[in-house]
C-alpha atoms as a PDB file:
ATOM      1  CA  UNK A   1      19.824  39.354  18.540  1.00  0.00           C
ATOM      2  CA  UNK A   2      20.899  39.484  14.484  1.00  0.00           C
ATOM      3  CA  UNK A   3      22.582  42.190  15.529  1.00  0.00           C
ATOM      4  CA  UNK A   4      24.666  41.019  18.247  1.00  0.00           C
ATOM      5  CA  UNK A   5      24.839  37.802  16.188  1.00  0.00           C
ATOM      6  CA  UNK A   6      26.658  39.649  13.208  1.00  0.00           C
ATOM      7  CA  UNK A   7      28.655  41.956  15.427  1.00  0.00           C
ATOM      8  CA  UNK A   8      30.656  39.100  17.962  1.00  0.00           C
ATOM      9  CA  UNK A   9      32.224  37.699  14.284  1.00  0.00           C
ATOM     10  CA  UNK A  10      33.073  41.093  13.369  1.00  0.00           C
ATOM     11  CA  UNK A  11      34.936  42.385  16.426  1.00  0.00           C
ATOM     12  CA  UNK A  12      36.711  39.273  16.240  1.00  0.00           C
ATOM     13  CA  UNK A  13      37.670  39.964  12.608  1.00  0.00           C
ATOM     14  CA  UNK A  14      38.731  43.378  13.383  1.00  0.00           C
ATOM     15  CA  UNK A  15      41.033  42.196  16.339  1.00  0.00           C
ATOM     16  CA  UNK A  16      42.215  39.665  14.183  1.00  0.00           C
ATOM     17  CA  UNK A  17      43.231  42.702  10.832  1.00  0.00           C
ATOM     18  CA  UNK A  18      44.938  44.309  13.546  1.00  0.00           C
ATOM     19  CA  UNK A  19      46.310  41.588  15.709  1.00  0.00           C
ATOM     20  CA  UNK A  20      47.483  38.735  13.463  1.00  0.00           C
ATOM     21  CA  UNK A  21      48.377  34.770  16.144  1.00  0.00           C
ATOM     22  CA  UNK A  22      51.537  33.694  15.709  1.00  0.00           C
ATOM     23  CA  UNK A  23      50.843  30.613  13.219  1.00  0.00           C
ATOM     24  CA  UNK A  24      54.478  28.632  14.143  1.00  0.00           C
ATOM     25  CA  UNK A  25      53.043  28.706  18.497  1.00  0.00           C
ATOM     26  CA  UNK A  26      51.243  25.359  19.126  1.00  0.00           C
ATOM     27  CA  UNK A  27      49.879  23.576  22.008  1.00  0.00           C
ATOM     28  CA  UNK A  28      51.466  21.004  23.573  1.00  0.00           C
ATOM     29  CA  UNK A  29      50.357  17.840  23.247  1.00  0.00           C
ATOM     30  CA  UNK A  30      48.437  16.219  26.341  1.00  0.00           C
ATOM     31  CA  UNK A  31      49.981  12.495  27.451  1.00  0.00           C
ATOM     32  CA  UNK A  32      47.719   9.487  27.359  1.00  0.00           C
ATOM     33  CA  UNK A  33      47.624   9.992  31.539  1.00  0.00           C
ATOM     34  CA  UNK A  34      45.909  13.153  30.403  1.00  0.00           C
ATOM     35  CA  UNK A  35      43.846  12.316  27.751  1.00  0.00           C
ATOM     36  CA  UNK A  36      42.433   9.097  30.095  1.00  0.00           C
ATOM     37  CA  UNK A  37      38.815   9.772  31.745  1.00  0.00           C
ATOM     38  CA  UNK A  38      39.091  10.553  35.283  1.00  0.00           C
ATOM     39  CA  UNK A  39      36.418  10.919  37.850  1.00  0.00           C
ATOM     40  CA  UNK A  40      36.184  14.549  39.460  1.00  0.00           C
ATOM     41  CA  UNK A  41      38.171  15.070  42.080  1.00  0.00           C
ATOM     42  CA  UNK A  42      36.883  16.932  44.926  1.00  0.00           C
ATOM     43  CA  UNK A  43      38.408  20.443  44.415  1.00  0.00           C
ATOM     44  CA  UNK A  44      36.890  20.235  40.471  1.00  0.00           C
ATOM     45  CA  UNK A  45      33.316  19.652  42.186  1.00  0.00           C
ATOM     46  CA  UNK A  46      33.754  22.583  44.417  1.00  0.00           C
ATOM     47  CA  UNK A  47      35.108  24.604  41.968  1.00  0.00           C
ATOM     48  CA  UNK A  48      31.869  23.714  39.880  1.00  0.00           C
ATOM     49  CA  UNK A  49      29.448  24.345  42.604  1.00  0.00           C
ATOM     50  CA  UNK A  50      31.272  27.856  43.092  1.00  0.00           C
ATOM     51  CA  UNK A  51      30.952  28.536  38.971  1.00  0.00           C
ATOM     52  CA  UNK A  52      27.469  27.216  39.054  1.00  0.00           C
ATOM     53  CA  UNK A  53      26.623  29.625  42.157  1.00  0.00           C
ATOM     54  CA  UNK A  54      27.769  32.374  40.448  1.00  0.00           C
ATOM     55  CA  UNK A  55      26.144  32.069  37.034  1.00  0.00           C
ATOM     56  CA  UNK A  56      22.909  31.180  39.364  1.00  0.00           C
ATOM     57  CA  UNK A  57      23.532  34.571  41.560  1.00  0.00           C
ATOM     58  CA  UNK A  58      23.596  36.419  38.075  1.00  0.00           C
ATOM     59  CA  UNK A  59      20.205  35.261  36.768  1.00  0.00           C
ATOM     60  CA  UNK A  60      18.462  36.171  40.250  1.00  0.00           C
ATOM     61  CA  UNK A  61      19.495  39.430  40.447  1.00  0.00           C
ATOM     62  CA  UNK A  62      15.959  40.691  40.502  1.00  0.00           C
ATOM     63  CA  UNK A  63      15.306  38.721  43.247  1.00  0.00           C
ATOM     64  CA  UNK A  64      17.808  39.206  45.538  1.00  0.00           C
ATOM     65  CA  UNK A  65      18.968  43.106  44.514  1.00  0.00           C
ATOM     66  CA  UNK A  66      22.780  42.953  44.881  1.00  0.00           C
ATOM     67  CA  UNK A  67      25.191  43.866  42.393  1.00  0.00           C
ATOM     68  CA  UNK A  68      27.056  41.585  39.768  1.00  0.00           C
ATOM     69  CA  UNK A  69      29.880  43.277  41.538  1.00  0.00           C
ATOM     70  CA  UNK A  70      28.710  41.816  44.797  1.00  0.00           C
ATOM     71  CA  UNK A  71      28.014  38.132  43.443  1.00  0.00           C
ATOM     72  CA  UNK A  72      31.477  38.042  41.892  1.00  0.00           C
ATOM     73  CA  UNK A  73      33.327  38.974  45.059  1.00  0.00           C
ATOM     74  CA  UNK A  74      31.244  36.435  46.859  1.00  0.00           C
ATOM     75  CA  UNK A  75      32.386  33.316  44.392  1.00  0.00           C
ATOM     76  CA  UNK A  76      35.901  34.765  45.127  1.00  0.00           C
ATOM     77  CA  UNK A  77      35.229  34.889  49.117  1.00  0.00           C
ATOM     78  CA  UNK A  78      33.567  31.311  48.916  1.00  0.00           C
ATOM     79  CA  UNK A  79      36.849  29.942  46.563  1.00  0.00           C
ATOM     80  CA  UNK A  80      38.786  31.338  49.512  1.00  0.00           C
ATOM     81  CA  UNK A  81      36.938  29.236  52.510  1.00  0.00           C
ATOM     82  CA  UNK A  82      36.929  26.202  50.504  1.00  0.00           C
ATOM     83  CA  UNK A  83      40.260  26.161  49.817  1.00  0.00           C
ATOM     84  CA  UNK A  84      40.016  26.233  46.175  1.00  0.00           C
ATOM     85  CA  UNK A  85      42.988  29.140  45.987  1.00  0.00           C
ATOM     86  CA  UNK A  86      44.987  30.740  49.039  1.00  0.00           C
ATOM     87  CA  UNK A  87      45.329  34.538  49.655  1.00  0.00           C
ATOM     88  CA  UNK A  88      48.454  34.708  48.416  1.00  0.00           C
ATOM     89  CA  UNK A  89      48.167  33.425  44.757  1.00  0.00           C
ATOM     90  CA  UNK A  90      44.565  35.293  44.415  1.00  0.00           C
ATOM     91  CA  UNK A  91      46.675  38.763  46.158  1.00  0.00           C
ATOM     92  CA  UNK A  92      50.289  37.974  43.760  1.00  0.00           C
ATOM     93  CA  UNK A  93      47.653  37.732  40.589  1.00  0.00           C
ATOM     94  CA  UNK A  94      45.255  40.152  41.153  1.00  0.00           C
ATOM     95  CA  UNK A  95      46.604  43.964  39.757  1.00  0.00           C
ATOM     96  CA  UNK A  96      44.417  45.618  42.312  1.00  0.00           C
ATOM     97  CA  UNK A  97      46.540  48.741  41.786  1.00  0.00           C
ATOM     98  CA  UNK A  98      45.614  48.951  37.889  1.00  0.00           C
ATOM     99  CA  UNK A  99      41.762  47.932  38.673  1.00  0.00           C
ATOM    100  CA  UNK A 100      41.242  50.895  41.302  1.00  0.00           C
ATOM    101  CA  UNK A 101      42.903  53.337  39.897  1.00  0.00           C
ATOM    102  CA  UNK A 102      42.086  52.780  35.909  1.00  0.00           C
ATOM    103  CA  UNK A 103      38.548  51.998  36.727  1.00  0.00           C
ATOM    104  CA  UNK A 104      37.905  54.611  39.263  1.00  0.00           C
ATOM    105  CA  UNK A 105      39.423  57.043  37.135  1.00  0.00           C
ATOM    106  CA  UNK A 106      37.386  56.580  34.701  1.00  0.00           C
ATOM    107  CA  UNK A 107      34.406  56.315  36.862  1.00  0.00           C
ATOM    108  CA  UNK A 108      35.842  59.952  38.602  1.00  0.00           C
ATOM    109  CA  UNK A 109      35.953  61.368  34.618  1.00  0.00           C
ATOM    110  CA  UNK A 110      32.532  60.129  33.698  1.00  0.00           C
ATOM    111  CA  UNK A 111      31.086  61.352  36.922  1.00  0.00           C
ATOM    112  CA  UNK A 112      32.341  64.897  36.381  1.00  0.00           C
ATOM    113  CA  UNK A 113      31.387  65.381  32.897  1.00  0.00           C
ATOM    114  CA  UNK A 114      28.142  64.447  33.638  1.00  0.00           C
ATOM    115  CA  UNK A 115      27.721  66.668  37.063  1.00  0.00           C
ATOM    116  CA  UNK A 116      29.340  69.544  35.242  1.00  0.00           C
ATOM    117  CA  UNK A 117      27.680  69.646  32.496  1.00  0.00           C
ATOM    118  CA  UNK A 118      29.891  69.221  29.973  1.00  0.00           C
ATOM    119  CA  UNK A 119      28.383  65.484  28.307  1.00  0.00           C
ATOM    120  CA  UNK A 120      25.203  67.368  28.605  1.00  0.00           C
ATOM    121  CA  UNK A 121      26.759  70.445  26.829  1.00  0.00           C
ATOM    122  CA  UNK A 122      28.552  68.743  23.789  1.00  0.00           C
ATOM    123  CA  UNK A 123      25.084  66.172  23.579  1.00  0.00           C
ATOM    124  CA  UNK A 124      22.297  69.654  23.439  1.00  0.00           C
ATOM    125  CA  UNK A 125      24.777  71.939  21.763  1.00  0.00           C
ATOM    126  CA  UNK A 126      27.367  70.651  19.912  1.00  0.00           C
ATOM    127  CA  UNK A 127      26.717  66.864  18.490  1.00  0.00           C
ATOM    128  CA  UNK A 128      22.897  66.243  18.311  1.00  0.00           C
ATOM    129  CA  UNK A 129      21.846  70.161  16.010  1.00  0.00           C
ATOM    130  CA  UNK A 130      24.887  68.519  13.390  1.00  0.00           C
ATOM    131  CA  UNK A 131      22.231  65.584  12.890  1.00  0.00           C
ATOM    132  CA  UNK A 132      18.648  67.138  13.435  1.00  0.00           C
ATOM    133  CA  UNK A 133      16.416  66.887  10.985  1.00  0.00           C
ATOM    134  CA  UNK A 134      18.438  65.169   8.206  1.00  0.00           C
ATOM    135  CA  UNK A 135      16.000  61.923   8.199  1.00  0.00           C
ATOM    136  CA  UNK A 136      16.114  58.943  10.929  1.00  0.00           C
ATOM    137  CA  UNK A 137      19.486  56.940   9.036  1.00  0.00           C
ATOM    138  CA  UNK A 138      21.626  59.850   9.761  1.00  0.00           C
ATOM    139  CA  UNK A 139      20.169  60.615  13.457  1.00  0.00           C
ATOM    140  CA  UNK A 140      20.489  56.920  14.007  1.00  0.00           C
ATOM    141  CA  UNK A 141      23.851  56.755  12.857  1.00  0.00           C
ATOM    142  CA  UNK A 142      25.418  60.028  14.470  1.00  0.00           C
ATOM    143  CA  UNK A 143      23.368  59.250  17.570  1.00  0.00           C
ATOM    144  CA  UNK A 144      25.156  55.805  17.740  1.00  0.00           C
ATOM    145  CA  UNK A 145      28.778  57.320  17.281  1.00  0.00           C
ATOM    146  CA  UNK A 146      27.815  60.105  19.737  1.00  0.00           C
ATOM    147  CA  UNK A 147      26.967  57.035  22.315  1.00  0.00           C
ATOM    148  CA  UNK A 148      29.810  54.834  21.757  1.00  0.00           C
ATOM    149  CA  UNK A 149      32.646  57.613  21.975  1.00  0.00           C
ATOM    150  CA  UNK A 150      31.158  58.753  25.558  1.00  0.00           C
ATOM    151  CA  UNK A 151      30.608  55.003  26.469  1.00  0.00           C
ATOM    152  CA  UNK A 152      34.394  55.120  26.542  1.00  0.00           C
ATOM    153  CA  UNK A 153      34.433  57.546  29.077  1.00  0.00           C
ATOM    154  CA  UNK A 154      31.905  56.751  31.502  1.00  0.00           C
ATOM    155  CA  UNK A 155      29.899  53.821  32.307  1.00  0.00           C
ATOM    156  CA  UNK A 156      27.576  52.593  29.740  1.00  0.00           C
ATOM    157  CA  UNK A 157      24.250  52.950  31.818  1.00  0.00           C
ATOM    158  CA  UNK A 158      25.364  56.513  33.106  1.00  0.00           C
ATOM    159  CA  UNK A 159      26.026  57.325  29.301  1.00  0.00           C
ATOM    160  CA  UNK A 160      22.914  55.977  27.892  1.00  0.00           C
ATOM    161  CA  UNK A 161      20.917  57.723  31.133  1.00  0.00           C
ATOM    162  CA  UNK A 162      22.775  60.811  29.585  1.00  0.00           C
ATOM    163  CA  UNK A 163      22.123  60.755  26.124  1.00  0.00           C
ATOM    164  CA  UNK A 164      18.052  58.809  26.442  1.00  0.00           C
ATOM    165  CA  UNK A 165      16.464  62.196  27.587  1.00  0.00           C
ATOM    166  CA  UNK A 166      17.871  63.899  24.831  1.00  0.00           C
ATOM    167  CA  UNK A 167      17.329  61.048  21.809  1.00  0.00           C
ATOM    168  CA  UNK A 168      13.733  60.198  22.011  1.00  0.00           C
ATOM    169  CA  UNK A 169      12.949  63.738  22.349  1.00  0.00           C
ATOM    170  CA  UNK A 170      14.484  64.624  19.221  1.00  0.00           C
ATOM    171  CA  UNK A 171      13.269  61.407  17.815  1.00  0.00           C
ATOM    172  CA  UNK A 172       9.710  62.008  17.942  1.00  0.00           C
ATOM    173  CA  UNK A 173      10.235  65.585  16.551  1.00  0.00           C
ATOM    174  CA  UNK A 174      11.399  63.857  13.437  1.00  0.00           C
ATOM    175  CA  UNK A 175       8.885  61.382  13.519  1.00  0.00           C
ATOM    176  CA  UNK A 176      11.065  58.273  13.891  1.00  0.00           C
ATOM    177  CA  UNK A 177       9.872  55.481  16.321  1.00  0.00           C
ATOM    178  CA  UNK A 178      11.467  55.962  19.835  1.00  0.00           C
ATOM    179  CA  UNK A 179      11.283  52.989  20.640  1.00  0.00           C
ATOM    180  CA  UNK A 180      14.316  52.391  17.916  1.00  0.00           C
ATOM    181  CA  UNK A 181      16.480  54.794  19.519  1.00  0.00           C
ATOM    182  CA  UNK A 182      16.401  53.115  22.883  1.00  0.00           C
ATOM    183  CA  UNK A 183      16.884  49.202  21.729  1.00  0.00           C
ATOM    184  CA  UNK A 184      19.981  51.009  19.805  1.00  0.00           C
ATOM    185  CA  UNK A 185      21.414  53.113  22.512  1.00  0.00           C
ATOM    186  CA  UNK A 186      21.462  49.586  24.552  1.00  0.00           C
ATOM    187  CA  UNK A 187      24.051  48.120  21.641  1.00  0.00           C
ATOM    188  CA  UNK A 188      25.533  51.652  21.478  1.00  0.00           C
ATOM    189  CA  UNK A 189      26.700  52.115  24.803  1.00  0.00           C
ATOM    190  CA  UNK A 190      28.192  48.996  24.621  1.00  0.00           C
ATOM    191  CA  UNK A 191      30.779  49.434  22.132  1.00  0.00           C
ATOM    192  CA  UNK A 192      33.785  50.163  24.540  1.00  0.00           C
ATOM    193  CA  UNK A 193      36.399  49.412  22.886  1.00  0.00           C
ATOM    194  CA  UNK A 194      38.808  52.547  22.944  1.00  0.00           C
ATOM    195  CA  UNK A 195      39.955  52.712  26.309  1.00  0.00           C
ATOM    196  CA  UNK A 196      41.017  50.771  28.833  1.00  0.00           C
ATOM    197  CA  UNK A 197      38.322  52.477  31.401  1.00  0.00           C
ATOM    198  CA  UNK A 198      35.298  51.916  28.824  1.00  0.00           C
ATOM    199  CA  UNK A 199      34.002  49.178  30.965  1.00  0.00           C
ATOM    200  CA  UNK A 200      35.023  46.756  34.004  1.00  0.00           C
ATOM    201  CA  UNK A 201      35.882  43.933  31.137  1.00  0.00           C
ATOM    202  CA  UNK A 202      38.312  46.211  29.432  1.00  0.00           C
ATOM    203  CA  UNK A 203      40.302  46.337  32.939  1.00  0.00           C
ATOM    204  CA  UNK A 204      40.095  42.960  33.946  1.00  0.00           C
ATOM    205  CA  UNK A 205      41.671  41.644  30.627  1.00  0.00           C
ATOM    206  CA  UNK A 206      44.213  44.642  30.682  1.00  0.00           C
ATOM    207  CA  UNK A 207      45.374  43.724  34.235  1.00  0.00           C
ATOM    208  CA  UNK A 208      47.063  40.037  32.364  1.00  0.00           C
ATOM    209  CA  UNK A 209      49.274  42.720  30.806  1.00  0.00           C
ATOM    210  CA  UNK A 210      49.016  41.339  27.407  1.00  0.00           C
ATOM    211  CA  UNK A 211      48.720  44.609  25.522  1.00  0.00           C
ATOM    212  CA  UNK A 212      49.055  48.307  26.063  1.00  0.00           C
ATOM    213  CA  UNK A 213      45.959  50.892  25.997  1.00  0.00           C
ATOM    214  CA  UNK A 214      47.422  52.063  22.417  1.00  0.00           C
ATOM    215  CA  UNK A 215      46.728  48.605  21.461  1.00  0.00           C
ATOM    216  CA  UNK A 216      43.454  48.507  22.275  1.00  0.00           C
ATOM    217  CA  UNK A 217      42.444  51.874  21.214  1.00  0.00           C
ATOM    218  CA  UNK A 218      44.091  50.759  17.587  1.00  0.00           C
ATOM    219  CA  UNK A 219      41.922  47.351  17.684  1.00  0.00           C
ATOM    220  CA  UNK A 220      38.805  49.467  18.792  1.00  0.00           C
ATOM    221  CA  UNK A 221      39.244  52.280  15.898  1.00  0.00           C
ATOM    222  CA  UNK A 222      38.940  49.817  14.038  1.00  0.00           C
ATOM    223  CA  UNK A 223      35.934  47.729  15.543  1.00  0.00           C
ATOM    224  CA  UNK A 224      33.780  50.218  16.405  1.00  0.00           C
ATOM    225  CA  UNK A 225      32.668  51.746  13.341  1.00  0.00           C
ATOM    226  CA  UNK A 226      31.909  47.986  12.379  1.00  0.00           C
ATOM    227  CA  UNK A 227      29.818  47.638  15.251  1.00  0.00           C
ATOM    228  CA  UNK A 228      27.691  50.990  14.146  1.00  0.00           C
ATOM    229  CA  UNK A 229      27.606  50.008  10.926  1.00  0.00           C
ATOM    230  CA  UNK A 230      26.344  46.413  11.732  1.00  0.00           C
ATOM    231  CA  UNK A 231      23.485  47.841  13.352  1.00  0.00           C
ATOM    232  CA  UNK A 232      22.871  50.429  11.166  1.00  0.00           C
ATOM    233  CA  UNK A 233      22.649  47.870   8.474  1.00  0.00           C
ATOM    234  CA  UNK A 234      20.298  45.897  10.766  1.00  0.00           C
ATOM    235  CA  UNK A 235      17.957  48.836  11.445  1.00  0.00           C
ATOM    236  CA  UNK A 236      17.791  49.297   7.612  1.00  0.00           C
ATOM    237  CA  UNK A 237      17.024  45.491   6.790  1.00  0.00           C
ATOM    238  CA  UNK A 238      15.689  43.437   9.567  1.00  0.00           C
ATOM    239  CA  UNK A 239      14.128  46.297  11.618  1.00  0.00           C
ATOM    240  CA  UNK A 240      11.992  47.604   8.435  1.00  0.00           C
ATOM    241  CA  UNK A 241      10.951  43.683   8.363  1.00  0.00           C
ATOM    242  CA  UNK A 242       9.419  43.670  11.937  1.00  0.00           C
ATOM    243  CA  UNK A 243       7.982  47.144  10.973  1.00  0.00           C
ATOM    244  CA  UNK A 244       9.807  49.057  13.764  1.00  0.00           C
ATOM    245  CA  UNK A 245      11.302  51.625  11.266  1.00  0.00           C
END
């Protein structure tokens, strides 16, 4: 938590360096028929039964097993029968084209770089000997950077599945505290922030059309080395106080 409580600010400051609003844009002002109280109408208390359905479908996924996928598609099925949007708007908005093909591309890339070997490969033979035995800051560190560059090319569960085997193993060799390496490969593999196929978010927001990929890979080089470094700093400070390093 203090380190996702640090790290939210911080991506937001690094958009922000690279981003800078448009100070002269405002919002228009709302009318006094706007501003006046107004029971909900009926639409706004389906629409709120559909939100609060969804959020409710999230937290149970234990219980009832399907995908956040699957919940999602069902708020946009159940918006559909009660009228709350027709076909067409939801079909003229939606950029199917970019969500299949960015995000199955990048599912297609991460699935063959780990069935070929090759994450495996650069993981065993290339990254992970640069960083063994050089004391648990450094292995923490280059483990981290290791996990958030290949989070950018597969999905972040496949790419901590990947890397886990590998880290605690070489953990325990050094005698850090696995149990470090695992809570930080769960921050780690989140830091997709490169490319557009990083993670479903990355597509949905690209799909407004907004910004280009090179705008979002020149945000992310810059917020993802704040995002190791936050919880580097973390590990060094707050994780020494709880006694886990």
């Amino acid at each position: 938590m203090p380190a996702a409580i640090l790290a939210i600010p911080a991506v937001w400051c690094a958009v922000y360096l690279v981003f800078r609003p448009n100070r002269n844009l405002h919002f228009k002002e709302l009318s006094e028929e706007q501003k006046a109280k107004k029971p909900f109408t009926t639409a706004e208390i389906k629409a709120l039964i559909v939100v609060a359905l969804v959020f409710l479908g999230f937290f149970t996924k234990d219980w009832h097993g399907q995908d956040y996928s699957i919940v999602v598609f069902g708020g946009a099925i159940l918006a559909l029968i009660m009228r709350l949007i027709n076909w067409e708007e939801l079909n003229h908005k939606t950029e199917w084209a970019v969500a299949l093909m960015v995000f199955g591309g990048g599912i297609a890339l991460g699935t063959a770089m780990g069935t070929s070997g090759a994450a495996d490969y650069l993981a065993k033979e290339i990254f992970f000997p640069l960083i063994d035995g050089k004391g648990w800051l450094i292995l923490f560190v280059g483990m981290g950077v290791f996990a958030a560059l290949l989070t950018n090319l597969m999905a972040n569960v496949a790419a901590a599945a990947l890397i886990l085997p590998i880290a605690i193993p070489l953990a325990q060799m050094n005698g850090i505290n696995p149990v470090i390496v695992a809570m930080a490969l769960g921050m780690y593999t989140s830091f997709a922030y490169l490319l557009v196929v990083g993670c479903p978010p990355n597509v949905v927001s690209y799909t407004t059309g907004y910004f280009k990929p090179s705008q979002m890979a020149k945000a992310g080089l810059v917020a993802l080395p704040l995002g190791v470094l936050i919880l580097a700093l973390v590990a060094m400070t707050w994780w020494k106080v709880i006694g886990l390093v």
